[in-house]
Protein backbone atom coordinates (compact mmCIF):
# COMPACT_ATOMS: atom_id res chain seq x y z
CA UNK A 1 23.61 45.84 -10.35
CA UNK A 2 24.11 42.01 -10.25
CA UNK A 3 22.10 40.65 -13.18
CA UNK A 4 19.59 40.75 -16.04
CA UNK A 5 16.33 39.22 -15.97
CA UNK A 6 14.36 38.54 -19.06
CA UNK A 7 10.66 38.56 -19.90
CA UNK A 8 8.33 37.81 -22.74
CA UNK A 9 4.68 39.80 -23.35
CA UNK A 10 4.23 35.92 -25.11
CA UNK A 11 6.46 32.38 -25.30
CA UNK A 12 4.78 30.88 -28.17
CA UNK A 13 4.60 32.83 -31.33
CA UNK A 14 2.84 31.79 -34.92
CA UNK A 15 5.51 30.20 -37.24
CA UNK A 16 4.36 32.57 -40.14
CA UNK A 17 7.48 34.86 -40.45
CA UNK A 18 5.62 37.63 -38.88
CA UNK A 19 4.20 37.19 -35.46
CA UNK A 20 6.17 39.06 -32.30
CA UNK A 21 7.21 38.62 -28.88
CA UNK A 22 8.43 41.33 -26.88
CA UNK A 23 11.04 41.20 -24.42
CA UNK A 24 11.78 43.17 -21.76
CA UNK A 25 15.44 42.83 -20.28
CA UNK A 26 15.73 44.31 -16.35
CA UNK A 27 19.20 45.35 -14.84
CA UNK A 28 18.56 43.65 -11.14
CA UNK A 29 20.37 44.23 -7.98
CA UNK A 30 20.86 40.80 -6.05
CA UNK A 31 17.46 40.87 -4.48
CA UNK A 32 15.91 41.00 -7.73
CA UNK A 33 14.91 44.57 -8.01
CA UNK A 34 15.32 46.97 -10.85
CA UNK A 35 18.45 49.43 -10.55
CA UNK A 36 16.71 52.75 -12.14
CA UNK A 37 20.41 54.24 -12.53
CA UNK A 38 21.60 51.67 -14.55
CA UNK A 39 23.09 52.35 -17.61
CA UNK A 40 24.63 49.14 -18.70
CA UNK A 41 25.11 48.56 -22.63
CA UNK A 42 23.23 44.75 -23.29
CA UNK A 43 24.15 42.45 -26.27
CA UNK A 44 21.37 40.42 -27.54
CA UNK A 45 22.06 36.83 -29.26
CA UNK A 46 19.54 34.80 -30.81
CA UNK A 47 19.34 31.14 -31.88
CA UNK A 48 16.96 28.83 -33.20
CA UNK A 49 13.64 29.35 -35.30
CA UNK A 50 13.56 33.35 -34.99
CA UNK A 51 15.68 36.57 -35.62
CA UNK A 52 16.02 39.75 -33.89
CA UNK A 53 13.96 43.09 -35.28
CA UNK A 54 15.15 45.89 -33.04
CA UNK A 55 15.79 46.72 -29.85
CA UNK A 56 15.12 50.13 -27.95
CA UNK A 57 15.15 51.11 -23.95
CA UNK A 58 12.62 53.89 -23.92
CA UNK A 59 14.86 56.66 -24.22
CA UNK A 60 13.39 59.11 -26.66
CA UNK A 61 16.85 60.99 -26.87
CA UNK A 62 18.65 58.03 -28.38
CA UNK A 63 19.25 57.70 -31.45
CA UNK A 64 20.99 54.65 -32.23
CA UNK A 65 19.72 52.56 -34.98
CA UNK A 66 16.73 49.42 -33.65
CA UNK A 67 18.39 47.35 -35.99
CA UNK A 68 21.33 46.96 -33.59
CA UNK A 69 21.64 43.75 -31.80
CA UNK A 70 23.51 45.84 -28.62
CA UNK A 71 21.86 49.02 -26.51
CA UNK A 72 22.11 50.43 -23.49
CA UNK A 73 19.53 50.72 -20.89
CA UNK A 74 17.71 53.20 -19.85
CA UNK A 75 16.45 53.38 -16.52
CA UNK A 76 17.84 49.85 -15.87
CA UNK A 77 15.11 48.65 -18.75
CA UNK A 78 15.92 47.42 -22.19
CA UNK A 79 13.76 45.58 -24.73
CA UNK A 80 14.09 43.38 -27.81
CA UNK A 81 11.73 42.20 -30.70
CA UNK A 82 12.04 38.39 -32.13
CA UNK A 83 10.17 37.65 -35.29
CA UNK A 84 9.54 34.31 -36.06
CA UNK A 85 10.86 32.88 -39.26
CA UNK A 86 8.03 31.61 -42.03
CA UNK A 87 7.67 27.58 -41.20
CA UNK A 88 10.44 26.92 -38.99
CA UNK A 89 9.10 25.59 -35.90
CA UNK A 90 10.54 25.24 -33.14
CA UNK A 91 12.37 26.99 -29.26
CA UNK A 92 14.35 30.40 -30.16
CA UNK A 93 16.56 31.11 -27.42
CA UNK A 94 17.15 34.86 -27.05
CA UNK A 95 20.29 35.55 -24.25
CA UNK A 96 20.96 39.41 -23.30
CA UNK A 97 24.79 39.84 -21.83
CA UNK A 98 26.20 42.79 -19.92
CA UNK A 99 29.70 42.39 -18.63
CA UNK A 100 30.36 42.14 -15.11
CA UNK A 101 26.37 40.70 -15.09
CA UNK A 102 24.97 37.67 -14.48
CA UNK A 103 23.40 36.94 -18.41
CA UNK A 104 19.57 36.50 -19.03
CA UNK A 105 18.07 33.77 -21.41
CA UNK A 106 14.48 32.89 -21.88
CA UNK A 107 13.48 30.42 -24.60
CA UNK A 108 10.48 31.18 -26.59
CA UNK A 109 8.23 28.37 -28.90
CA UNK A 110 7.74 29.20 -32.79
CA UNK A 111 4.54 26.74 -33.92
């Protein structure tokens, strides 16, 4: 494992307090492929016009609270929910951090 990578199902979300983007955070070797052993826990930061609803990794035999702003992946895959917040407008910048990983950020548009 060298890195994360970061992608969004959508980069502009509604400014209405309740639209969502999903993002799904990949534990990558240096060639850019996904390590399917990896294990790594993930921190997930947010700033700007949105906030953090859960995160999960797709294991159905964890039980750690979404709420958490950290998890661990699963199969070298992790995810995170951003909900926009009601008439701000403007980027969010979501960053997920693993240690001895290169971080992954992806800016996302609130209108």
């Amino acid at each position: 494992a060298a890195r994360l990578e970061a992608a969004a199902d959508r980069n502009e979300i509604k400014a209405d307090g309740k639209d969502l983007s999903f993002i799904t955070i990949r534990v990558t070797d240096k060639n850019g492929l996904t390590v399917p052993d990896a294990y790594n826990l993930i921190e997930f930061e947010i700033e700007g016009h949105g906030e953090i609803v859960a995160t999960d990794n797709g294991d159905p035999t964890n039980l750690e609270s979404f709420t958490k702003h950290k998890r661990e992946a699963f199969s070298g895959l992790a995810f995170v929910i951003i909900r926009s917040k009601a008439g701000e407008k403007g980027p969010i910048k979501v960053t997920g951090k693993s240690d001895g990983l290169k971080e992954a950020q992806i800016v996302l548009t609130s209108k």
